[in-house]
N, C-alpha and C. Protein backbone atom coordinates (compact mmCIF):
# COMPACT_ATOMS: atom_id res chain seq x y z
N UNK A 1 35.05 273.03 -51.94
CA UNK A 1 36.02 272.09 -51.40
C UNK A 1 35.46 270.67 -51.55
N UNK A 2 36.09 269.87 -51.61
CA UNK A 2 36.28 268.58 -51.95
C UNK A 2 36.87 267.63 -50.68
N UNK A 3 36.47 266.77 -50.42
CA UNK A 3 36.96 265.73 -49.24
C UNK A 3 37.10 264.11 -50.14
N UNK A 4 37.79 263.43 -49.32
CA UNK A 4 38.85 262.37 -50.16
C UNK A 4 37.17 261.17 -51.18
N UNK A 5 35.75 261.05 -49.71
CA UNK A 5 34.82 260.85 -50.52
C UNK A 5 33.99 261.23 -51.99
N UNK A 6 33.94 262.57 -52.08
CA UNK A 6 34.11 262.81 -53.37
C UNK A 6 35.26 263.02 -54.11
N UNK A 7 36.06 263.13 -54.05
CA UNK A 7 37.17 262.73 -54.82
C UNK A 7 37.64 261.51 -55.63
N UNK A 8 37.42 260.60 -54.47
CA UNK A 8 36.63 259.11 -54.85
C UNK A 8 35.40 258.68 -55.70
N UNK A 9 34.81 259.80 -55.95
CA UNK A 9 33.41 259.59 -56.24
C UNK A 9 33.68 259.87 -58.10
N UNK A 10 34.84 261.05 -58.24
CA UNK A 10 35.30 260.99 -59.63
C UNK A 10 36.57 260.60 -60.04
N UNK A 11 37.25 259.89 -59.25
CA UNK A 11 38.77 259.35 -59.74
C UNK A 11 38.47 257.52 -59.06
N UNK A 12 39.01 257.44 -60.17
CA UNK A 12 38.90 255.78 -60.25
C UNK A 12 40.18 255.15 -59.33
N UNK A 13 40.95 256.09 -59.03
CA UNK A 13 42.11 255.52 -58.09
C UNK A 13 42.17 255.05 -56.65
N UNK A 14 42.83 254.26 -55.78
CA UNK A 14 42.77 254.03 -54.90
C UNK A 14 44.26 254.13 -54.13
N UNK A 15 44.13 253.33 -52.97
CA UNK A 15 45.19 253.47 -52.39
C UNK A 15 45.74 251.81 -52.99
N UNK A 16 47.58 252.38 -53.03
CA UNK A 16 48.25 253.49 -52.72
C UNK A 16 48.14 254.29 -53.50
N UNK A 17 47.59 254.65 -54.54
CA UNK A 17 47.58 255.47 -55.62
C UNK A 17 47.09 256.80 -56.08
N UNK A 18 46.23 256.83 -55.20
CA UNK A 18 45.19 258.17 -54.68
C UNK A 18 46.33 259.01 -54.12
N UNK A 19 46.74 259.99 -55.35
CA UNK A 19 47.44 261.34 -54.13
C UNK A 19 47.22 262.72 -54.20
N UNK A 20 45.54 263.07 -53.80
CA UNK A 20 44.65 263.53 -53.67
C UNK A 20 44.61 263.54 -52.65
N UNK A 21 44.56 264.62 -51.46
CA UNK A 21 43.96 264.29 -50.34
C UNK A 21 42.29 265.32 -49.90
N UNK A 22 42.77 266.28 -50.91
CA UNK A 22 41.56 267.09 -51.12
C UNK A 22 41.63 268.53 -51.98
N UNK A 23 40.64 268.42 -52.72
CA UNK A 23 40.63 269.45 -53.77
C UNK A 23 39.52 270.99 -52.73
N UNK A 24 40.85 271.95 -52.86
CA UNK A 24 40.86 273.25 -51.70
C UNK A 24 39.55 274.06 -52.38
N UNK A 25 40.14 274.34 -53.85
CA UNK A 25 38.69 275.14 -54.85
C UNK A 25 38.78 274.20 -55.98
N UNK A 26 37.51 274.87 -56.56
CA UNK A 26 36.99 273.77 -58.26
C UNK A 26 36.02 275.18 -58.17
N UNK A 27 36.44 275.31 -59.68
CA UNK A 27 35.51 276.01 -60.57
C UNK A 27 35.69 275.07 -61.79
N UNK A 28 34.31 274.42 -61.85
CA UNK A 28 34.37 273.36 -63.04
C UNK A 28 34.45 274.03 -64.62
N UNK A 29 35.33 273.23 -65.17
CA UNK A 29 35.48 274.39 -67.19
C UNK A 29 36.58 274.88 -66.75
N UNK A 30 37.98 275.50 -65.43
CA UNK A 30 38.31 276.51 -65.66
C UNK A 30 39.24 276.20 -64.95
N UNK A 31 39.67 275.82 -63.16
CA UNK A 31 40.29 275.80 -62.63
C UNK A 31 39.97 274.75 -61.09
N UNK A 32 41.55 274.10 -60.69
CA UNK A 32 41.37 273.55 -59.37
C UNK A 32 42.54 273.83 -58.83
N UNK A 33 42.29 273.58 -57.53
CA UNK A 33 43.05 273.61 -56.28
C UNK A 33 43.42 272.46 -55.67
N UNK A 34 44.24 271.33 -55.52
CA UNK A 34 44.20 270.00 -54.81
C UNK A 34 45.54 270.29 -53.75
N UNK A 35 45.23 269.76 -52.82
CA UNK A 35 46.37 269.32 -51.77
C UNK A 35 46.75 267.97 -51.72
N UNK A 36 47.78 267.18 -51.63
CA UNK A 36 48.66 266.11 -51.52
C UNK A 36 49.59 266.34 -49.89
N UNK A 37 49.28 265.85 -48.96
CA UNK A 37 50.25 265.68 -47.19
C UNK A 37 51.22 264.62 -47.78
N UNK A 38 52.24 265.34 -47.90
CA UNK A 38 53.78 264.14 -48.30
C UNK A 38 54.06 263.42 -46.25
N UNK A 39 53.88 262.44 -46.75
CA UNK A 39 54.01 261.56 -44.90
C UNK A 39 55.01 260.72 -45.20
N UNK A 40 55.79 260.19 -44.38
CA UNK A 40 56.91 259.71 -44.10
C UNK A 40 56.69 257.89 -44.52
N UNK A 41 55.60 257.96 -44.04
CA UNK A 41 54.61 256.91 -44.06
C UNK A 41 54.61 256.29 -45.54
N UNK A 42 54.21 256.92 -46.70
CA UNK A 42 54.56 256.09 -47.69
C UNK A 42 55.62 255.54 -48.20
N UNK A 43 54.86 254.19 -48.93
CA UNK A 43 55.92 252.92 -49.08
C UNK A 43 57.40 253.14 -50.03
N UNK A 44 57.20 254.37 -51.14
CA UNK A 44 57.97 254.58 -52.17
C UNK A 44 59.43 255.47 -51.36
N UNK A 45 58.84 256.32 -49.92
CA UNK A 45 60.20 256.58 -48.85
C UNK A 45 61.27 255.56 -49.01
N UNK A 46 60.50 254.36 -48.71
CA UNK A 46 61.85 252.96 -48.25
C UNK A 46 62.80 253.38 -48.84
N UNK A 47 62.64 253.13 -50.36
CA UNK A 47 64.30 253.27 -51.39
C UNK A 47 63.97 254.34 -52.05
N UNK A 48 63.34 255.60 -51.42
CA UNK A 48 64.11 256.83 -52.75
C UNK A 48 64.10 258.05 -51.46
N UNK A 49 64.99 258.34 -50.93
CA UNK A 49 65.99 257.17 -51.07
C UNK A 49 66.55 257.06 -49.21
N UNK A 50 67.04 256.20 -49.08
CA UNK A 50 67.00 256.23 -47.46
C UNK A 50 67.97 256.80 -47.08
N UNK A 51 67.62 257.40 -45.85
CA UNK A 51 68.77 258.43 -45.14
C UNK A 51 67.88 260.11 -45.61
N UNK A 52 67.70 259.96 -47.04
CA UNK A 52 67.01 261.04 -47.76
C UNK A 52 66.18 260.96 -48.51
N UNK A 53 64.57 261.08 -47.91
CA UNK A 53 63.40 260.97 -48.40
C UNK A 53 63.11 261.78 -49.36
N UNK A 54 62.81 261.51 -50.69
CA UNK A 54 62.34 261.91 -51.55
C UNK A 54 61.57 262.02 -52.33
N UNK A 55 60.40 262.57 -52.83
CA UNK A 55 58.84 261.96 -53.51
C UNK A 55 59.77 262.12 -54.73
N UNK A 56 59.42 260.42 -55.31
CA UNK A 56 60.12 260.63 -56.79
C UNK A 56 59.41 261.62 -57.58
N UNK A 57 59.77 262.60 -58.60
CA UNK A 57 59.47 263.63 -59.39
C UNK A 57 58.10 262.39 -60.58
N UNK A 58 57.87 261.44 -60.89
CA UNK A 58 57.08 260.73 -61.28
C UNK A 58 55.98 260.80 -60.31
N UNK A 59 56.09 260.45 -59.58
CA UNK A 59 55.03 260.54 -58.41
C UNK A 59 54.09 262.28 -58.13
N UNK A 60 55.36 262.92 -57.66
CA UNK A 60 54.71 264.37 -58.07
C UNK A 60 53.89 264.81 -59.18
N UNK A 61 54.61 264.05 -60.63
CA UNK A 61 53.85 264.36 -61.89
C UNK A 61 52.40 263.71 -61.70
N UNK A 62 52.36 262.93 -60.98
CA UNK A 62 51.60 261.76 -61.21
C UNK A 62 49.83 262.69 -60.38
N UNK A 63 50.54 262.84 -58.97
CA UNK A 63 49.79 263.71 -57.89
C UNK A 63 49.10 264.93 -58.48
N UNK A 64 49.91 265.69 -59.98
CA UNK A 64 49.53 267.24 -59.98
C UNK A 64 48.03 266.35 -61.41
N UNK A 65 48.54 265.69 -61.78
CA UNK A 65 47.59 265.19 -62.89
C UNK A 65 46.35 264.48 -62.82
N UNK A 66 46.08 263.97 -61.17
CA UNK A 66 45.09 263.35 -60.69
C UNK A 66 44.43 265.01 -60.61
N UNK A 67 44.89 265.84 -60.13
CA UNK A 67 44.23 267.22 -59.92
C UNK A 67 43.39 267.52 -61.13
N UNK A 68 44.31 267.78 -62.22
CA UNK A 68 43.76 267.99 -63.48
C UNK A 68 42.50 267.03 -63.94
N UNK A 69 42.83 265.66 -63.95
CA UNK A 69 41.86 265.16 -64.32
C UNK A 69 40.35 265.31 -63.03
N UNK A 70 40.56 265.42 -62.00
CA UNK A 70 39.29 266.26 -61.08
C UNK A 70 38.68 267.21 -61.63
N UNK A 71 39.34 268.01 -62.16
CA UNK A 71 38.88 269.01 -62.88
C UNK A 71 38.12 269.03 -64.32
N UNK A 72 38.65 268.03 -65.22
CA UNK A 72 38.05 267.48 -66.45
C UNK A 72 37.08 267.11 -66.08
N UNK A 73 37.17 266.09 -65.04
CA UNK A 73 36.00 264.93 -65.25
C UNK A 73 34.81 265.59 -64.10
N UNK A 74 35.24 266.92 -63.14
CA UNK A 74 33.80 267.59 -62.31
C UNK A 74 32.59 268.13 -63.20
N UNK A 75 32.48 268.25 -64.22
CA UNK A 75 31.30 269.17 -65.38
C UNK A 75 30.66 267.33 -65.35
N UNK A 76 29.27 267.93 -65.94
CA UNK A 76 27.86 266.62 -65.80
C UNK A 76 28.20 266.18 -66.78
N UNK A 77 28.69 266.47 -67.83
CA UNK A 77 29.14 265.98 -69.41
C UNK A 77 29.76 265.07 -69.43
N UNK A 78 31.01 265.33 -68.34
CA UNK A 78 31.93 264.00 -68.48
C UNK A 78 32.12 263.34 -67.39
N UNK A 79 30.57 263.07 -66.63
CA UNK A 79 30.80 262.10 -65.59
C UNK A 79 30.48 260.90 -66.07
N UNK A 80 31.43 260.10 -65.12
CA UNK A 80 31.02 258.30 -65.94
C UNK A 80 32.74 258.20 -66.23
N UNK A 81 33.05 259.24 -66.92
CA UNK A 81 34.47 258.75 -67.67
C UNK A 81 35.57 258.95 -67.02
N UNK A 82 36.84 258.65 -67.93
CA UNK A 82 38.21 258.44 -67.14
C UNK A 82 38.93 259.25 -67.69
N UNK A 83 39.83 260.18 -67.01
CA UNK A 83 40.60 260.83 -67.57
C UNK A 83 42.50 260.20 -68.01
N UNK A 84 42.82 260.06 -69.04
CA UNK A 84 44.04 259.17 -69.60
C UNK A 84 44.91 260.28 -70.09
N UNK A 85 46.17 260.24 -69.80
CA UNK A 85 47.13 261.12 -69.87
C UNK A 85 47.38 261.12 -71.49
N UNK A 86 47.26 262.01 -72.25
CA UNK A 86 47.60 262.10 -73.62
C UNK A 86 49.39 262.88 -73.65
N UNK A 87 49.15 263.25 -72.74
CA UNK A 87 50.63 264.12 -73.21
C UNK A 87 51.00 264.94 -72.39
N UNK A 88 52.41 265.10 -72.06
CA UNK A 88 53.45 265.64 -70.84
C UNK A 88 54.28 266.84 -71.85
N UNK A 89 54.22 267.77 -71.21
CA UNK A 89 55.08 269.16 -72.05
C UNK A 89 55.10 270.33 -71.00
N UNK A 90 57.00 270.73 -71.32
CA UNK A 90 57.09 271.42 -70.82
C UNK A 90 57.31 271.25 -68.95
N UNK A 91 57.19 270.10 -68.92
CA UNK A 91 57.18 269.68 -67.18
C UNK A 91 59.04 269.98 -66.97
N UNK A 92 58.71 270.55 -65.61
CA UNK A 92 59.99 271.21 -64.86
C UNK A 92 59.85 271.13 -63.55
N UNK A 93 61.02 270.80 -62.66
CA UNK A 93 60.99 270.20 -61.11
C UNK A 93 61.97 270.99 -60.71
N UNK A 94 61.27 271.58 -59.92
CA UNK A 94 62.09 273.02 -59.40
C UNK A 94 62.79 272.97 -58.15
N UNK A 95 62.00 271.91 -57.44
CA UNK A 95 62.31 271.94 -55.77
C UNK A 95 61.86 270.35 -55.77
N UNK A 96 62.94 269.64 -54.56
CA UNK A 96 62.65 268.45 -53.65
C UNK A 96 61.05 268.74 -53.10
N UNK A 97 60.42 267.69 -52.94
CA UNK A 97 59.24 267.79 -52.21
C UNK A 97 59.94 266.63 -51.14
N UNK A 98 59.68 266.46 -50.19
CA UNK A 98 59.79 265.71 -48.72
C UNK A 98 58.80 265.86 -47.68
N UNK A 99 58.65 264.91 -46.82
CA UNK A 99 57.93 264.49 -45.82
C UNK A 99 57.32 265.70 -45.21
N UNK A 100 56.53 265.56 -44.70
CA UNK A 100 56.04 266.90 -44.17
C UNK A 100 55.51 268.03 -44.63
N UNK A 101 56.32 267.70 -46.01
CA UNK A 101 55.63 268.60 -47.37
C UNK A 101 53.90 268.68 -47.39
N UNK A 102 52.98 269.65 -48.01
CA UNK A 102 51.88 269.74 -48.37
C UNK A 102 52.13 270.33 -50.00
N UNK A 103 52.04 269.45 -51.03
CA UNK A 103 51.84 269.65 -52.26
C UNK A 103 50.65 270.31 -52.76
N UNK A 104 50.61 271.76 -53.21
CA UNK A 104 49.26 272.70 -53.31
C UNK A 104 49.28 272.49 -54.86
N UNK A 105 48.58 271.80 -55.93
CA UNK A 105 48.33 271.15 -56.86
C UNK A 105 47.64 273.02 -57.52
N UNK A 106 48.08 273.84 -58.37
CA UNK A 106 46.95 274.56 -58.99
C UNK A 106 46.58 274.06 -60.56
N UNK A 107 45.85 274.13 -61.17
CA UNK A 107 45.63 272.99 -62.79
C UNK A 107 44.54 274.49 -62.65
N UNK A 108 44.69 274.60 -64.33
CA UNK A 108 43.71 275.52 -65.42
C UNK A 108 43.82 274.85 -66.34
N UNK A 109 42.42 274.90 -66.99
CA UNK A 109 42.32 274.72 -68.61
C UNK A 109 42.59 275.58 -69.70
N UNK A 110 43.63 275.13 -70.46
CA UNK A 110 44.17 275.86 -71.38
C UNK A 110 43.46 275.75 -72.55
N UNK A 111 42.91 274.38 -72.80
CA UNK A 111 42.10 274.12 -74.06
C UNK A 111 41.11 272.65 -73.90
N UNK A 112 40.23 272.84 -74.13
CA UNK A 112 39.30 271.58 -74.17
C UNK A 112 38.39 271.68 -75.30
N UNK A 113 38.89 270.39 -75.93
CA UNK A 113 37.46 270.29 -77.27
C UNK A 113 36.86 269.01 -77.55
N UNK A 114 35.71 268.75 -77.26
CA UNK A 114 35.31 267.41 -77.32
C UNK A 114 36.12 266.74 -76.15
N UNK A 115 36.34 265.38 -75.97
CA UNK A 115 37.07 264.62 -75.04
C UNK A 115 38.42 265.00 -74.74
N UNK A 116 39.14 265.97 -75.12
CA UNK A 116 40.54 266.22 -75.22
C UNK A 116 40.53 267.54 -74.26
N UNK A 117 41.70 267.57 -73.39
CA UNK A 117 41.53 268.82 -72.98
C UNK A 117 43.03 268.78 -72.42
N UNK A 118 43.48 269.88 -72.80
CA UNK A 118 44.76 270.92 -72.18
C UNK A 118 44.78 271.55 -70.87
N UNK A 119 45.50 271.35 -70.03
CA UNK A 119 45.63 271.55 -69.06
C UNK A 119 47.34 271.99 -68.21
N UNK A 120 47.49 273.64 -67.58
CA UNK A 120 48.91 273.64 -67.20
C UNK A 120 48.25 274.04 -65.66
N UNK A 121 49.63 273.25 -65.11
CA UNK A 121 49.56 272.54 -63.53
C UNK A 121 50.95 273.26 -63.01
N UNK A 122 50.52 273.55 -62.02
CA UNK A 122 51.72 274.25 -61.01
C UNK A 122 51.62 273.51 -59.44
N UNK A 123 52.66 272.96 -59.04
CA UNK A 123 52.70 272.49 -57.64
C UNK A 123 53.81 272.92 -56.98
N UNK A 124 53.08 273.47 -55.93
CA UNK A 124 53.93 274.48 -54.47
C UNK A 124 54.12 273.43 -53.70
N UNK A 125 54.80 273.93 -52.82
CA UNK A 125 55.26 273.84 -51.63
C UNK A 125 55.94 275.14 -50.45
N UNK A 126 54.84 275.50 -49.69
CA UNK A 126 55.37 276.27 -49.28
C UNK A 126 55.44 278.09 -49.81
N UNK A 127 54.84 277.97 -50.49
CA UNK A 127 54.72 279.08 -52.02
C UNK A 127 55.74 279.10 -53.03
N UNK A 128 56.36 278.12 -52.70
CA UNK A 128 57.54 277.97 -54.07
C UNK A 128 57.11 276.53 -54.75
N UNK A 129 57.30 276.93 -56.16
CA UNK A 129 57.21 275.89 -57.32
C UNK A 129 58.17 275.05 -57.14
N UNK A 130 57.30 273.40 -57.00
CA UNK A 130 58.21 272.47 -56.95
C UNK A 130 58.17 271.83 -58.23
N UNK A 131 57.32 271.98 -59.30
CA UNK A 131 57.09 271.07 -60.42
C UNK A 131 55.99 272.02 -61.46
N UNK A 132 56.11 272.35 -62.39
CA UNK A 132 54.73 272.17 -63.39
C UNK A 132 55.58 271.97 -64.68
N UNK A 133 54.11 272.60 -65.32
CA UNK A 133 53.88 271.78 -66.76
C UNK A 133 52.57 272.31 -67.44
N UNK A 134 52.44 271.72 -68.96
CA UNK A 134 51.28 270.67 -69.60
C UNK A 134 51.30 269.72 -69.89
N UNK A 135 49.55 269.66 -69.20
CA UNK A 135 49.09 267.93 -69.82
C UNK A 135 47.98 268.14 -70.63
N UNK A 136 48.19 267.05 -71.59
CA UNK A 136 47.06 266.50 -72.28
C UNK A 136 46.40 265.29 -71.80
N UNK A 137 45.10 265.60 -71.83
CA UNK A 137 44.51 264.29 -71.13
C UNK A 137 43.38 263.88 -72.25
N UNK A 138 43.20 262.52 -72.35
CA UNK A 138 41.77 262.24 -73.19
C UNK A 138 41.06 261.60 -72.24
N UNK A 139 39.70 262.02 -72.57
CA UNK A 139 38.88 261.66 -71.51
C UNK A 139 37.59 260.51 -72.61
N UNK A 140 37.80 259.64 -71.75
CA UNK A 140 36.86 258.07 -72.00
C UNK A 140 36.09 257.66 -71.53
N UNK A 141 34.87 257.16 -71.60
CA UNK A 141 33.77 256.57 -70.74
C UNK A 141 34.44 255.09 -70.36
N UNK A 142 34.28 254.54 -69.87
CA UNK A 142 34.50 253.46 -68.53
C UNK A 142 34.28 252.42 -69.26
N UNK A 143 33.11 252.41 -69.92
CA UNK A 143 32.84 251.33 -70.96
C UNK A 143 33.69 250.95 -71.86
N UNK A 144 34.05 252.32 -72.58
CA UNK A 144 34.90 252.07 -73.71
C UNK A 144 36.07 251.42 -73.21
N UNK A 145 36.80 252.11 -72.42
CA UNK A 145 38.23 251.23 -71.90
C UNK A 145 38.14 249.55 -71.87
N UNK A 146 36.90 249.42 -71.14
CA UNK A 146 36.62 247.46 -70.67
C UNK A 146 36.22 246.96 -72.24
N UNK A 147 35.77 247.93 -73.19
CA UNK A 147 35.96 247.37 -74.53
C UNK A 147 36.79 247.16 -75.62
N UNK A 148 38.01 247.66 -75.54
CA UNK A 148 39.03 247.87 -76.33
C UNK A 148 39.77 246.66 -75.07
N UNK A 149 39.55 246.13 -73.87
CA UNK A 149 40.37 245.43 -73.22
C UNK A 149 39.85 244.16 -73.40
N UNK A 150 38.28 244.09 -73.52
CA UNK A 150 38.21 242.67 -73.77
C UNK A 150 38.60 242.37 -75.52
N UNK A 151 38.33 243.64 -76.42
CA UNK A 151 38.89 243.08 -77.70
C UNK A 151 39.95 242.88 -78.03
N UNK A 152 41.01 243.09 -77.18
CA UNK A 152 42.56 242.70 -77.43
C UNK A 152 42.48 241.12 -76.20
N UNK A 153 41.64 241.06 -75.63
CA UNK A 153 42.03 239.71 -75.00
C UNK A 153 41.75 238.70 -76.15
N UNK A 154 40.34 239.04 -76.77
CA UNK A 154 39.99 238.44 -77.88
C UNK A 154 40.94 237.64 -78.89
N UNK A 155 42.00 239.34 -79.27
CA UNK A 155 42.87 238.98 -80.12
C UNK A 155 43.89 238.12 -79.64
N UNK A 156 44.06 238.58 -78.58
CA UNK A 156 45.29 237.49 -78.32
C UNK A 156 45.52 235.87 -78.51
């Protein structure tokens, strides 16, 4: 198990953006477990939509893929780096998620070679599927990103 400090310790995200609240199992190479507490409390409630709270289905995608990349980036190989969404397939939204909700994030690796890795994600609620999919993610060292950003400032 995982608590929001290490979680922090391999996802570069913060608040509000962190929707992670804790990874349940990790078997690193293979499989995770993350939980997401849907609270009434976040800001994206206001307009989606009022009267009827709804976690936009982006947001959900967004929540099951921070999981995945926990999972990429837990092995010693690829600490340091960032996990970057290469590719969405196959994603399907089965059920409303709402307030009160606990989003149970499950992510396996389907394929990883070198920096690239495949990954299909299932998110419950309740024991029913509210969302999955595959993702492709490429995974980057930290460096590289701040270098391809200062060489396009360059260019500009």
């Amino acid at each position: 198990m995982m608590d929001i400090k290490e979680i922090q310790s391999i996802l570069q995200h913060r608040y509000p953006f962190l929707l992670v609240d804790r990874v349940l199992e990790l078997e690193p190479g293979k499989r995770a477990v993350g939980l997401k507490n849907v609270t009434i409390n976040e800001a994206f409630f206001n307009g989606h939509f009022p009267g009827n709270p709804i976690m936009p289905g982006v947001l959900i995608a967004e929540a099951m893929a921070q999981v995945g990349g926990i999972l990429l980036l837990a092995t010693t190989a690829n600490e340091g780096k960032l996990a970057f969404f290469a590719g969405i397939d196959k994603m399907r939204f089965r059920r409303p998620v709402v307030p009160g909700d606990q989003l149970v994030t499950e992510v396996q690796i389907l394929k990883q070679k070198g920096d690239i890795g495949r990954v299909s994600v299932v998110g419950k609620v309740d024991g029913q599927v509210a969302a999955e999919g595959e993702y492709l993610f490429a995974l980057r060292r930290d460096e590289e990103r701040e270098a391809v950003g200062s060489t396009q400032a360059r260019e500009a």
